[in-house]
PDB file of N, CA and C in Angstrom:
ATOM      1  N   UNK A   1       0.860  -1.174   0.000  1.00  0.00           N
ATOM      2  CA  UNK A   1       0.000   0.000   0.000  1.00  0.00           C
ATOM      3  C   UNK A   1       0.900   1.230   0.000  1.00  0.00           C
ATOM      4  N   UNK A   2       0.532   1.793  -0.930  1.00  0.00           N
ATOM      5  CA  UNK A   2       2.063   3.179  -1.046  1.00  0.00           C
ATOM      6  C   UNK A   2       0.680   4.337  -0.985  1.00  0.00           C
ATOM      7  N   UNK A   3       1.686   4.718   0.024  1.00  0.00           N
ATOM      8  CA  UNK A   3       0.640   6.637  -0.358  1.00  0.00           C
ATOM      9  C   UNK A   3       1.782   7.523   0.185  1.00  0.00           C
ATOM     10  N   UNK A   4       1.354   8.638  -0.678  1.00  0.00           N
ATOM     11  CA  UNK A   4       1.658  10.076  -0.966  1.00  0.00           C
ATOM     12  C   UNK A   4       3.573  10.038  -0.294  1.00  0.00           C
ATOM     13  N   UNK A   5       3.384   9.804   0.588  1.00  0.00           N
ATOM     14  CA  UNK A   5       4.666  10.131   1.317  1.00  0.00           C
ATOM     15  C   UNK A   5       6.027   9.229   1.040  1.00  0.00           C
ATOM     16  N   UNK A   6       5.743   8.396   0.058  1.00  0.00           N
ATOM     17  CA  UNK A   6       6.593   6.954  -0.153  1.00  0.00           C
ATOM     18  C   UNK A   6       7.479   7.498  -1.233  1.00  0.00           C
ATOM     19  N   UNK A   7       8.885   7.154  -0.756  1.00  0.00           N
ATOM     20  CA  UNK A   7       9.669   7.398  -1.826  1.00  0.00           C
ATOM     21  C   UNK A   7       9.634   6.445  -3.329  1.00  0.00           C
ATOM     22  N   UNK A   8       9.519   7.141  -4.393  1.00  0.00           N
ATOM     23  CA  UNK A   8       9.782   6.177  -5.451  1.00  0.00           C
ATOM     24  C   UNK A   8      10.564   4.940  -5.594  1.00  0.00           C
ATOM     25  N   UNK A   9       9.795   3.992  -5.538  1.00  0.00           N
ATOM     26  CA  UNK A   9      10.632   2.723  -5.760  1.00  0.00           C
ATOM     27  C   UNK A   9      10.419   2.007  -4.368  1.00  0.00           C
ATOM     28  N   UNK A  10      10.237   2.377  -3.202  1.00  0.00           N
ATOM     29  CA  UNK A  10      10.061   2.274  -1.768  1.00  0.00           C
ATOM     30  C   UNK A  10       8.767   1.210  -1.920  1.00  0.00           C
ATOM     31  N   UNK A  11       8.735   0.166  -1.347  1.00  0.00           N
ATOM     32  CA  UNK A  11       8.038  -0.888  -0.838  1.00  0.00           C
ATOM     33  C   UNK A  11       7.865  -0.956   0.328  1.00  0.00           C
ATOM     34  N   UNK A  12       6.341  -1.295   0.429  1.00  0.00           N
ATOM     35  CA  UNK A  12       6.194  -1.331   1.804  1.00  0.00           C
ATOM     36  C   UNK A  12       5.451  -2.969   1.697  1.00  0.00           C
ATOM     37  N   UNK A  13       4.625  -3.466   3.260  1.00  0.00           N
ATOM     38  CA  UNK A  13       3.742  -4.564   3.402  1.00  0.00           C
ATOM     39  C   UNK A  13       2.376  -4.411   3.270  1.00  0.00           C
ATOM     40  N   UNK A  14       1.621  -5.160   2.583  1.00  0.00           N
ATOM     41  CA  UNK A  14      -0.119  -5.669   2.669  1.00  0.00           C
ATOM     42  C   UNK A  14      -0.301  -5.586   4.208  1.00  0.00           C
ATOM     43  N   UNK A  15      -0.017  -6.977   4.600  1.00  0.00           N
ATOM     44  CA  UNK A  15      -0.286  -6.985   6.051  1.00  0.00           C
ATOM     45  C   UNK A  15       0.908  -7.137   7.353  1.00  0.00           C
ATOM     46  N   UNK A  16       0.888  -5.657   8.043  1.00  0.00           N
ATOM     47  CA  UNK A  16       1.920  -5.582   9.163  1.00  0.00           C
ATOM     48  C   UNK A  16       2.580  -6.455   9.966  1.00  0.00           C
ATOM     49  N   UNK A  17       1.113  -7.319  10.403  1.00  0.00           N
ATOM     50  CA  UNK A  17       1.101  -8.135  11.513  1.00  0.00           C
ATOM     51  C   UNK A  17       1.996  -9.427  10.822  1.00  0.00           C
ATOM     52  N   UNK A  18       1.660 -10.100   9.342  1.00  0.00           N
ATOM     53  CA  UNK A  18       2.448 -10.830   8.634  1.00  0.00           C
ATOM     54  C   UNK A  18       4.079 -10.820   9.087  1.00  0.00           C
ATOM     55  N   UNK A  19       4.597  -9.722   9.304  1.00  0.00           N
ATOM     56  CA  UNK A  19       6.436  -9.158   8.631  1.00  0.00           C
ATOM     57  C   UNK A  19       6.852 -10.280   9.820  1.00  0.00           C
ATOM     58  N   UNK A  20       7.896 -10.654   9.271  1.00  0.00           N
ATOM     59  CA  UNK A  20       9.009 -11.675  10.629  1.00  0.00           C
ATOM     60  C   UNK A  20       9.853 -10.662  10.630  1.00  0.00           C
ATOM     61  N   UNK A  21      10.348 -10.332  11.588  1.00  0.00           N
ATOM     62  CA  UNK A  21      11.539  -9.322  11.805  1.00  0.00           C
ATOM     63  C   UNK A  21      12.578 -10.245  12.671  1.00  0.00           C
ATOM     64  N   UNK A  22      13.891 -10.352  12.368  1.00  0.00           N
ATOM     65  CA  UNK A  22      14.806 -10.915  13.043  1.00  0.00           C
ATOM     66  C   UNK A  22      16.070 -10.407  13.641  1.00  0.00           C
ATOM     67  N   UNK A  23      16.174 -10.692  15.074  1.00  0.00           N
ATOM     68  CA  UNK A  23      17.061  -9.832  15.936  1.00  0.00           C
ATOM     69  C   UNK A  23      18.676 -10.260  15.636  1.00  0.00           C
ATOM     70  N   UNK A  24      19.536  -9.218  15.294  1.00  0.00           N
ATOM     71  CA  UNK A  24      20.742 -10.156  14.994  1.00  0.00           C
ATOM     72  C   UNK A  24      21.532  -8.823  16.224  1.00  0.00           C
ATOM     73  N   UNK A  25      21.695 -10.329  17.651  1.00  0.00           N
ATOM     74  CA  UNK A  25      23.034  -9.296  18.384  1.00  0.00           C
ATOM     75  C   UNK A  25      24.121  -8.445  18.322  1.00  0.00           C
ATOM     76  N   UNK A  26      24.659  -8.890  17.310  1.00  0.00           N
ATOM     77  CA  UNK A  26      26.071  -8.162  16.806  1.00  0.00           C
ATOM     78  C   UNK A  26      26.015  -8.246  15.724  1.00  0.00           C
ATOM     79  N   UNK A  27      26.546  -7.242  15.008  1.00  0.00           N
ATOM     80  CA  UNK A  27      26.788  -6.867  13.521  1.00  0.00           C
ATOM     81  C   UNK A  27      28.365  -7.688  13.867  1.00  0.00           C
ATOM     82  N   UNK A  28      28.036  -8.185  12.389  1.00  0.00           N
ATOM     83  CA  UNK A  28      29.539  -9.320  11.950  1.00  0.00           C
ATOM     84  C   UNK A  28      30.006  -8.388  10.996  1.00  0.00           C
ATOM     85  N   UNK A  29      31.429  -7.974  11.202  1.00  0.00           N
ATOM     86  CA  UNK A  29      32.160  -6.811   9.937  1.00  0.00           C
ATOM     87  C   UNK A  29      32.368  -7.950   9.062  1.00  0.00           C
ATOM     88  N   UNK A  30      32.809  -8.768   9.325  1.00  0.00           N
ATOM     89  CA  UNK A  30      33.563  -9.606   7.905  1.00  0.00           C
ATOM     90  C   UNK A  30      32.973 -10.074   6.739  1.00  0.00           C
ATOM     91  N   UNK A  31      31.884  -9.909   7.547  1.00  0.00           N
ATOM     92  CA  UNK A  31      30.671 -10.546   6.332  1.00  0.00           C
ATOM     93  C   UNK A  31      29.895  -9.480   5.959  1.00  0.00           C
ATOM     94  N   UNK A  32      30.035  -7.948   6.848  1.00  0.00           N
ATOM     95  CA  UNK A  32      30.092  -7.012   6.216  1.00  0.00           C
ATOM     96  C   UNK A  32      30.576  -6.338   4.462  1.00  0.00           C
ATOM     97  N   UNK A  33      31.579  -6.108   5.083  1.00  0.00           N
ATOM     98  CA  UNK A  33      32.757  -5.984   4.617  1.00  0.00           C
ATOM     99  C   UNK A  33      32.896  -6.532   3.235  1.00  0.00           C
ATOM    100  N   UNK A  34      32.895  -8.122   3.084  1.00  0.00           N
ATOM    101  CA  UNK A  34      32.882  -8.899   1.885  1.00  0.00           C
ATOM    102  C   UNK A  34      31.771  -8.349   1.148  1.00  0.00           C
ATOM    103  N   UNK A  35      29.943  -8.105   1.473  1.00  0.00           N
ATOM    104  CA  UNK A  35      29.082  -7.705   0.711  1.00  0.00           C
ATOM    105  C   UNK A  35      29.488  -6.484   0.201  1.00  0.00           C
ATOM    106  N   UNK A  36      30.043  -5.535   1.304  1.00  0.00           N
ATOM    107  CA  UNK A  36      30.649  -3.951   0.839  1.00  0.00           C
ATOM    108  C   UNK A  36      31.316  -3.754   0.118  1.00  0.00           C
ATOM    109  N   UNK A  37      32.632  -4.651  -0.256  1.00  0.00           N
ATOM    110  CA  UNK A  37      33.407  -5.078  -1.421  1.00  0.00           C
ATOM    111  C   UNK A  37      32.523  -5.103  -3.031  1.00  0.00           C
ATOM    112  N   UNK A  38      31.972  -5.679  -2.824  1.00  0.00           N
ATOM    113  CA  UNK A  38      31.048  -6.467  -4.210  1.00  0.00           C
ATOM    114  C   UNK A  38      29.933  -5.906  -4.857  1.00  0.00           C
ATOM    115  N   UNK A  39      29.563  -4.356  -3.802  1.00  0.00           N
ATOM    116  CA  UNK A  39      28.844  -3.380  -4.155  1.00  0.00           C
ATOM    117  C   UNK A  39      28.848  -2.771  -5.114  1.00  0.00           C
ATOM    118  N   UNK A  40      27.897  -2.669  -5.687  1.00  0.00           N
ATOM    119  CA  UNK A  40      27.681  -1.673  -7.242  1.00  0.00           C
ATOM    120  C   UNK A  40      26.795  -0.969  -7.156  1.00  0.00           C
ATOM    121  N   UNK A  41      26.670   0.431  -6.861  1.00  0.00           N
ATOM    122  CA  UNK A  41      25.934   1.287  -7.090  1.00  0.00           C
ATOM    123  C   UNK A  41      25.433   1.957  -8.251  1.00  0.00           C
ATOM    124  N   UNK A  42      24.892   2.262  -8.851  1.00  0.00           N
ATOM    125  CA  UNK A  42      24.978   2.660 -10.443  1.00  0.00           C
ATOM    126  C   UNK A  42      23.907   3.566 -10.516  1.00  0.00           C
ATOM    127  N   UNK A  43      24.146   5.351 -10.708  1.00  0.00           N
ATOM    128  CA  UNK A  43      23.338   5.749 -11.060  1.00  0.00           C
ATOM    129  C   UNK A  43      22.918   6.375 -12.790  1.00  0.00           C
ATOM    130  N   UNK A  44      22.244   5.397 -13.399  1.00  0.00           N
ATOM    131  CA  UNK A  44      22.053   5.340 -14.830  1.00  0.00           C
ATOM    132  C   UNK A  44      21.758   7.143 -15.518  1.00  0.00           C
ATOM    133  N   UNK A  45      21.987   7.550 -16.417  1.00  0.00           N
ATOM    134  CA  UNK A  45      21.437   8.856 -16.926  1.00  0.00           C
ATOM    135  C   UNK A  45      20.692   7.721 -18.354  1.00  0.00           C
ATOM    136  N   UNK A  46      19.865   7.531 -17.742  1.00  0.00           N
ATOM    137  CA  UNK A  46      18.353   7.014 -18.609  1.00  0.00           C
ATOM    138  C   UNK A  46      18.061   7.660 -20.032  1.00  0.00           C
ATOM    139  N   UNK A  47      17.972   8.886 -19.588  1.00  0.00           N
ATOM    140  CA  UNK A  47      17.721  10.122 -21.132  1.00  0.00           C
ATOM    141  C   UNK A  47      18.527   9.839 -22.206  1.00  0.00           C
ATOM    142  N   UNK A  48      20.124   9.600 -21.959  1.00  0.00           N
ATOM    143  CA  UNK A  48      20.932   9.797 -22.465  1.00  0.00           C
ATOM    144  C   UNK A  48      21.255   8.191 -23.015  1.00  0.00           C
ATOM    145  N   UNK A  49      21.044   7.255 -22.239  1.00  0.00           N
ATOM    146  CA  UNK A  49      20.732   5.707 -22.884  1.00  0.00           C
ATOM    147  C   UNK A  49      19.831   5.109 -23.596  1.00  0.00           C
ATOM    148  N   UNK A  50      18.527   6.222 -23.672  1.00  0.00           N
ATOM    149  CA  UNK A  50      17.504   6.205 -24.746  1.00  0.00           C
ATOM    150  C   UNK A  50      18.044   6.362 -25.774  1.00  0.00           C
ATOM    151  N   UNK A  51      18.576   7.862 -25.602  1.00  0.00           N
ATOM    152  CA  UNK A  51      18.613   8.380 -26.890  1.00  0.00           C
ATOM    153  C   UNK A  51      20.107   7.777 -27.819  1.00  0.00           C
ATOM    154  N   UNK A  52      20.696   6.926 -26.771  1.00  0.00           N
ATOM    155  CA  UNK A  52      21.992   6.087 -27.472  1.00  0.00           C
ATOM    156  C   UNK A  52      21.788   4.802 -28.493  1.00  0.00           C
ATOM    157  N   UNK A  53      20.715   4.068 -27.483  1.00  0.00           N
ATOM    158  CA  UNK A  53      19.637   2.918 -27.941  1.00  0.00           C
ATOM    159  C   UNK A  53      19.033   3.596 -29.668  1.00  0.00           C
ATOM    160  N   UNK A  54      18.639   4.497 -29.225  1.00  0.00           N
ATOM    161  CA  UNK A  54      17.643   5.017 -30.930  1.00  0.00           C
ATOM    162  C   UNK A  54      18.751   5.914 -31.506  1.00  0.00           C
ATOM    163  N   UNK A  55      19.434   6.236 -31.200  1.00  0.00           N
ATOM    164  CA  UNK A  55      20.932   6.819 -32.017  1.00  0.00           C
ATOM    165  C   UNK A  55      20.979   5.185 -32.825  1.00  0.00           C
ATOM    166  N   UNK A  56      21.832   4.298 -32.372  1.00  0.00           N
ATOM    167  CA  UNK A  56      21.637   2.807 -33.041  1.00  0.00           C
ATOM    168  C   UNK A  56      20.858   2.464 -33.556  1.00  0.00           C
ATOM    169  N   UNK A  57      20.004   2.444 -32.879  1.00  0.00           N
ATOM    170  CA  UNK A  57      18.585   1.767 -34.461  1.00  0.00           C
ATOM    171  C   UNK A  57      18.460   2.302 -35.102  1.00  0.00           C
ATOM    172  N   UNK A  58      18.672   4.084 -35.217  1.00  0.00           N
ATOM    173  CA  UNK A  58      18.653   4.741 -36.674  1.00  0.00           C
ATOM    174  C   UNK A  58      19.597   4.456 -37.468  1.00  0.00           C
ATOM    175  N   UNK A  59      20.975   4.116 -37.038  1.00  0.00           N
ATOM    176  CA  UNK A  59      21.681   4.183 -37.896  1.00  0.00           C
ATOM    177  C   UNK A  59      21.671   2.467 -39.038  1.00  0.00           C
ATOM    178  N   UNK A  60      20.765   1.784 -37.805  1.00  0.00           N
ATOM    179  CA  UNK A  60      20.895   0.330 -38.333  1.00  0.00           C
ATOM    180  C   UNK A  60      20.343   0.238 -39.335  1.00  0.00           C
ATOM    181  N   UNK A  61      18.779   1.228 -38.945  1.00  0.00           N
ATOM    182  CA  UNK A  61      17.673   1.230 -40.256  1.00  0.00           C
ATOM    183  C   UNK A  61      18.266   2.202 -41.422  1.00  0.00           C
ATOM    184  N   UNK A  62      18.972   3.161 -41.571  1.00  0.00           N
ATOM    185  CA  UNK A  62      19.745   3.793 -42.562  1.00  0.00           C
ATOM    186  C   UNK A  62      20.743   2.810 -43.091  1.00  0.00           C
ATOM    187  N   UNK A  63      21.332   2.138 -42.412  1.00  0.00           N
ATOM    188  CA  UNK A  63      22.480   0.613 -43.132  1.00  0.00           C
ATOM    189  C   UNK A  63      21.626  -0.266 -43.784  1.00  0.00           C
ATOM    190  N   UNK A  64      20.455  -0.740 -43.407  1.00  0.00           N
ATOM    191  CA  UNK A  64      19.506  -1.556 -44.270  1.00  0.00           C
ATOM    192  C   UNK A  64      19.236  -1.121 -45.198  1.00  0.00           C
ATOM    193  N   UNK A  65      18.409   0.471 -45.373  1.00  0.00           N
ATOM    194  CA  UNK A  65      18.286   0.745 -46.444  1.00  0.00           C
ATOM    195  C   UNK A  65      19.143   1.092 -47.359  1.00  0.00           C
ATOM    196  N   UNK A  66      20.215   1.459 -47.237  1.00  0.00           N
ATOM    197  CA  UNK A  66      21.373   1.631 -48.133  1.00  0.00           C
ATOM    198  C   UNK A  66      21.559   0.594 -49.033  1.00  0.00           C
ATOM    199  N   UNK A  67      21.403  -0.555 -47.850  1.00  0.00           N
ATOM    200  CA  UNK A  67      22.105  -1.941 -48.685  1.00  0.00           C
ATOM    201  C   UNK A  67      20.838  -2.606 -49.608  1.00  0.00           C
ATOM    202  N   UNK A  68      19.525  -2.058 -49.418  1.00  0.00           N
ATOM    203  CA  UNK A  68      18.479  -2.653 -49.935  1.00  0.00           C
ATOM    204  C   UNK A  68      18.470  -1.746 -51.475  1.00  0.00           C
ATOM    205  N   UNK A  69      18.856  -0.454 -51.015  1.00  0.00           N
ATOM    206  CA  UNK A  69      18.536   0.594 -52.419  1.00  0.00           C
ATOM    207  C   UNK A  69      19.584  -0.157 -52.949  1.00  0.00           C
ATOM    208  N   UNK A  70      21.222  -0.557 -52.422  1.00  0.00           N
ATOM    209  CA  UNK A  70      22.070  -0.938 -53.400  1.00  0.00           C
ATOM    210  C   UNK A  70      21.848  -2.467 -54.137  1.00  0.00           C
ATOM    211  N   UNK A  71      21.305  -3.229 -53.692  1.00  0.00           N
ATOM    212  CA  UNK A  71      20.990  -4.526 -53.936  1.00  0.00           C
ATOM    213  C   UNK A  71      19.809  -4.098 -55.094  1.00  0.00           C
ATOM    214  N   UNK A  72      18.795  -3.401 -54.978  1.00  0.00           N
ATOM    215  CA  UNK A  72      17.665  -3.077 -55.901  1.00  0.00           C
ATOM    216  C   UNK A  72      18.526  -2.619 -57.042  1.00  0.00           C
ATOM    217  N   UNK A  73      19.077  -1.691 -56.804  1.00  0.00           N
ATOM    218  CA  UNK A  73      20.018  -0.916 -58.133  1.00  0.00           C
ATOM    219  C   UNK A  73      20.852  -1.739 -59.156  1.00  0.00           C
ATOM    220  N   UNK A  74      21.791  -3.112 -58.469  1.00  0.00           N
ATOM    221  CA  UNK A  74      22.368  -3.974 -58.959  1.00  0.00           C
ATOM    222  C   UNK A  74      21.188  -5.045 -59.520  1.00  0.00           C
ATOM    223  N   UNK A  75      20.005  -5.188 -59.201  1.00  0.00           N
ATOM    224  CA  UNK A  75      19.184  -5.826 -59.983  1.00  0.00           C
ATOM    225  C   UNK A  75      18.728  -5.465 -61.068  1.00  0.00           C
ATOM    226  N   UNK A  76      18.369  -4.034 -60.772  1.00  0.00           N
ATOM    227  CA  UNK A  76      18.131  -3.369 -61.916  1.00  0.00           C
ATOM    228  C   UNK A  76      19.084  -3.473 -63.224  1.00  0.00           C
ATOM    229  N   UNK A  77      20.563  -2.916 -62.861  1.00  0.00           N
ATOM    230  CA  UNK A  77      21.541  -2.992 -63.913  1.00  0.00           C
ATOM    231  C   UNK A  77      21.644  -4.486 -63.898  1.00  0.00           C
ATOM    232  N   UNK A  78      21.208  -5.330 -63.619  1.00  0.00           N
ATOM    233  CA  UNK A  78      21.307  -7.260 -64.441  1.00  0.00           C
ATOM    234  C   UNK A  78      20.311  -7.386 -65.057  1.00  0.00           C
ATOM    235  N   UNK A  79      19.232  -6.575 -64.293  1.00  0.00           N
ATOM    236  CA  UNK A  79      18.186  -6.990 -65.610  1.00  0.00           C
ATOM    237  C   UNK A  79      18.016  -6.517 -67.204  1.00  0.00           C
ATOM    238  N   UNK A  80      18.619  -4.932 -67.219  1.00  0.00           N
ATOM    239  CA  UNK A  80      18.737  -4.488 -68.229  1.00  0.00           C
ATOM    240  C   UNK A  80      20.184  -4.916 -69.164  1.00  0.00           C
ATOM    241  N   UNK A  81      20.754  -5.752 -68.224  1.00  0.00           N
ATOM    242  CA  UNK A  81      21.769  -6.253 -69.060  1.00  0.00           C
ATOM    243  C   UNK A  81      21.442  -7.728 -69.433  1.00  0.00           C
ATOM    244  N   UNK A  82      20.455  -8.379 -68.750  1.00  0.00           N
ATOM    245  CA  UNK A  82      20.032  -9.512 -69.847  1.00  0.00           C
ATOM    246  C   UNK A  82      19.180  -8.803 -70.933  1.00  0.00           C
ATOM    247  N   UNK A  83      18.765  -7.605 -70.683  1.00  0.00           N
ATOM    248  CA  UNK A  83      17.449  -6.877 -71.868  1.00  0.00           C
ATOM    249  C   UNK A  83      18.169  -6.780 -72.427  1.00  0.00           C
ATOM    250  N   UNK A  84      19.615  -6.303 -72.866  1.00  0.00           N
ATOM    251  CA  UNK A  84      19.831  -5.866 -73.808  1.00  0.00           C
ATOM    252  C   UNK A  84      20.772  -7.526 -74.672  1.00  0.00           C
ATOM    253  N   UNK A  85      21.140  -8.026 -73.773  1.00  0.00           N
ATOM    254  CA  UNK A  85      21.498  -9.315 -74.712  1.00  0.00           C
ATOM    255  C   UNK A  85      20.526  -9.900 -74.908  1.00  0.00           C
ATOM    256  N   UNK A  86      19.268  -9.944 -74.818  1.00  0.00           N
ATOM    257  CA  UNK A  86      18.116 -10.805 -75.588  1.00  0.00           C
ATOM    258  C   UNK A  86      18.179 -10.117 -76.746  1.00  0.00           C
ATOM    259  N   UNK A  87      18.035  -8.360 -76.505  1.00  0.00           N
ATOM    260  CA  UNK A  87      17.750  -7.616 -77.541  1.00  0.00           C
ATOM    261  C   UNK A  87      18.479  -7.508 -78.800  1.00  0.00           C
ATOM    262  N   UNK A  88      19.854  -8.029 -78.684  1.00  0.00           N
ATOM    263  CA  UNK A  88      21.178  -7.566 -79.619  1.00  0.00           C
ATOM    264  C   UNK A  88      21.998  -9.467 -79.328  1.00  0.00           C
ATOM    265  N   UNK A  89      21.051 -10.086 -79.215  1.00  0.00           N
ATOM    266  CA  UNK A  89      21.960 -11.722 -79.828  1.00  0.00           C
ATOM    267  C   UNK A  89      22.227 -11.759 -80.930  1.00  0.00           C
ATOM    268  N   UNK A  90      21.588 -11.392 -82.080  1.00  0.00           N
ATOM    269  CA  UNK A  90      21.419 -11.811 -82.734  1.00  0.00           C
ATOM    270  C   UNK A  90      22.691 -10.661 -83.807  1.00  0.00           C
ATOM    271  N   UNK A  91      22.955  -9.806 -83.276  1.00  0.00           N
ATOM    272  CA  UNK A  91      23.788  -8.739 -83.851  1.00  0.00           C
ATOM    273  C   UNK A  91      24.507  -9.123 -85.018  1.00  0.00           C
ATOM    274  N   UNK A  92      25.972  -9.951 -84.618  1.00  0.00           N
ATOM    275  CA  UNK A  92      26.937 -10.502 -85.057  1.00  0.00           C
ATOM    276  C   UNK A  92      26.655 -11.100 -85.884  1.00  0.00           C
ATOM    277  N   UNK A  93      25.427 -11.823 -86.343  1.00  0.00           N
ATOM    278  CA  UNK A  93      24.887 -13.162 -86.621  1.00  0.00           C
ATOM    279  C   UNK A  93      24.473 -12.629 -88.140  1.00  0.00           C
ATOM    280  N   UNK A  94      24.136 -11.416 -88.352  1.00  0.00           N
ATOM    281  CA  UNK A  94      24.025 -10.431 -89.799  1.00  0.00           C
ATOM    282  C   UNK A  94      24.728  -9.493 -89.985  1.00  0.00           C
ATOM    283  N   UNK A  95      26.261  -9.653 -89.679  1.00  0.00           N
ATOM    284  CA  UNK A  95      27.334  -8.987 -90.208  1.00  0.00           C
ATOM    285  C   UNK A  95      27.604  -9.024 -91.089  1.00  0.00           C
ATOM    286  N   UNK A  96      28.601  -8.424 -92.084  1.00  0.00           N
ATOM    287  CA  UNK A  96      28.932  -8.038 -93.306  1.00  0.00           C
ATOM    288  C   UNK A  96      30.065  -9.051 -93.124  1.00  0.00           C
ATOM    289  N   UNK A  97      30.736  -9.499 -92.755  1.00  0.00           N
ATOM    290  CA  UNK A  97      31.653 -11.012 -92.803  1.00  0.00           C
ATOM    291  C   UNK A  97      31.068 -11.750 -92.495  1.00  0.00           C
ATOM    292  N   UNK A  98      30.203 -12.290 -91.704  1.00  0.00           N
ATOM    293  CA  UNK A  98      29.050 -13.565 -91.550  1.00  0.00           C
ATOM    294  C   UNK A  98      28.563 -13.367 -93.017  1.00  0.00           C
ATOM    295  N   UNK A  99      27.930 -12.452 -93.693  1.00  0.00           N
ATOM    296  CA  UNK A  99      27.281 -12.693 -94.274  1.00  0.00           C
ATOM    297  C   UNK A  99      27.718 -13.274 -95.624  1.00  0.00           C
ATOM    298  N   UNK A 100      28.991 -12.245 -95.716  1.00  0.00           N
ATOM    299  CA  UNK A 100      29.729 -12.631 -96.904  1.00  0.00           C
ATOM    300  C   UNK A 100      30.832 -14.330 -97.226  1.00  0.00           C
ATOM    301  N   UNK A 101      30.712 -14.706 -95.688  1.00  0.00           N
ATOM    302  CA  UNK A 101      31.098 -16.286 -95.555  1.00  0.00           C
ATOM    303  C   UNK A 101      29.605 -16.886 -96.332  1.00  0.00           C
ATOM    304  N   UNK A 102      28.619 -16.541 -96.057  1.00  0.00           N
ATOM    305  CA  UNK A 102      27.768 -17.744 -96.020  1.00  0.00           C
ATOM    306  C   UNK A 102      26.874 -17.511 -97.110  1.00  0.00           C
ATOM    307  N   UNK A 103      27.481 -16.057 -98.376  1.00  0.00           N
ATOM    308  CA  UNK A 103      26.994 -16.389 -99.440  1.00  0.00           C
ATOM    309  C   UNK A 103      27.880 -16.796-100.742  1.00  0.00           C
ATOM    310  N   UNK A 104      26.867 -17.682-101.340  1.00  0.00           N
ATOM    311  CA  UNK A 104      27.224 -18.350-102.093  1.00  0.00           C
ATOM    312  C   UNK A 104      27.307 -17.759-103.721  1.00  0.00           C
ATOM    313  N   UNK A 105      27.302 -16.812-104.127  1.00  0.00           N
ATOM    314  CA  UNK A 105      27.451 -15.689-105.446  1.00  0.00           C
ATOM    315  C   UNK A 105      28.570 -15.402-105.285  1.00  0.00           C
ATOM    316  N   UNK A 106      29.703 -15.626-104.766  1.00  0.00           N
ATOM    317  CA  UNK A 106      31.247 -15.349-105.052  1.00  0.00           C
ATOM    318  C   UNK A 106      32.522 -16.291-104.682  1.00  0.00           C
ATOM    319  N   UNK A 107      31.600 -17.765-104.877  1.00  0.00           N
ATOM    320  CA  UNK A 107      32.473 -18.912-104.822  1.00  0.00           C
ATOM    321  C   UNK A 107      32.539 -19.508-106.449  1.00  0.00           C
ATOM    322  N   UNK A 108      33.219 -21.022-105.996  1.00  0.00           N
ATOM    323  CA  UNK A 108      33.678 -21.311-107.530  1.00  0.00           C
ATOM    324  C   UNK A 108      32.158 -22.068-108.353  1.00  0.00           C
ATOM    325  N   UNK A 109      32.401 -22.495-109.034  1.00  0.00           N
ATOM    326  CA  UNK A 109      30.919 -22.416-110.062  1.00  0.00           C
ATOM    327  C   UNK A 109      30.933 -24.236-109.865  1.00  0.00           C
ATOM    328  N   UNK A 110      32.202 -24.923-109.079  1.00  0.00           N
ATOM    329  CA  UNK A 110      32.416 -26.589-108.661  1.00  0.00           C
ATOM    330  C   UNK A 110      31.887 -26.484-106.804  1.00  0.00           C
ATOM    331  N   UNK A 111      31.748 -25.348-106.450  1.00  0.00           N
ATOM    332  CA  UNK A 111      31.622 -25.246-104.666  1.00  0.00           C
ATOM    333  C   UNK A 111      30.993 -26.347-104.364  1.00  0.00           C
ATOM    334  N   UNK A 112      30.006 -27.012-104.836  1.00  0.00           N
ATOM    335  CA  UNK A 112      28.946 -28.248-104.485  1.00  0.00           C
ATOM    336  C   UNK A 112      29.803 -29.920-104.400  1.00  0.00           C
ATOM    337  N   UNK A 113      30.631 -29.792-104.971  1.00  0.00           N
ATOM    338  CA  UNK A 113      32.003 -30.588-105.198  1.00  0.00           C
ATOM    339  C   UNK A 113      32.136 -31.547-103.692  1.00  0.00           C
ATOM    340  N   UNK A 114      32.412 -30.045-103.347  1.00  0.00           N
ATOM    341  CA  UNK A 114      33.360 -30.359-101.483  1.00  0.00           C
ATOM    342  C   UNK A 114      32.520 -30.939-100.835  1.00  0.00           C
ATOM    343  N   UNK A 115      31.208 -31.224-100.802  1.00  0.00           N
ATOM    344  CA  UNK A 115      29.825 -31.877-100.440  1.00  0.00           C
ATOM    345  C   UNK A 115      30.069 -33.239-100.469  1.00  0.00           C
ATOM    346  N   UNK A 116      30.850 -34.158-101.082  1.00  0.00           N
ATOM    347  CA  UNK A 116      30.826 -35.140-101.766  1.00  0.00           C
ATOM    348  C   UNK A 116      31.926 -35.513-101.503  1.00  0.00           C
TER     349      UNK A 116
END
């Protein structure tokens, strides 16, 4: 039950009568001492670990997209480079030396010969 006067974070009990409280005669230093050793106090600046946290994820989500625009872009230039070899296979294939190999108006008048 917390009211008005309770420090933040401060816990208290449901029921009073419940609490075991236990009497310890003497404080033991050594076993003090060892917990006092091993102490970590830490007071966090929260604001500033937010804004470190989302400093990072912006930069993560700016690295994704970079690498997504660059990956899209390199698809792009493969696709237009199979477009253009579908488009131009056939180029070479009606050249003016292809063509002039494979006609037959400036061979010998026996060419049908070599067939045989």
């Amino acid at each position: 039950m917390k009211d008005g006067s309770m420090a933040a974070g401060q816990v208290s009990f449901h029921n009073h009568k419940l609490v075991r409280k236990v009497f310890v005669p003497q404080r033991e230093n050594p076993i003090v001492n060892r917990l006092n050793k091993t102490r970590v106090e830490e007071f966090p600046d929260l604001r500033a670990e937010k804004e470190e946290y989302l400093k990072v994820q912006r930069s993560q989500e700016r690295k994704a997209r970079e690498e997504k625009k660059n990956r899209d872009k390199q698809e792009k230039r493969e696709r237009e480079q199979l477009k253009w070899q579908k488009d131009h296979a056939y180029d070479d294939l009606f050249s003016a030396e292809n063509m002039e190999a494979s006609n037959n108006q400036d061979r010998d008048a026996d060419f049908l010969d070599d067939f045989m």
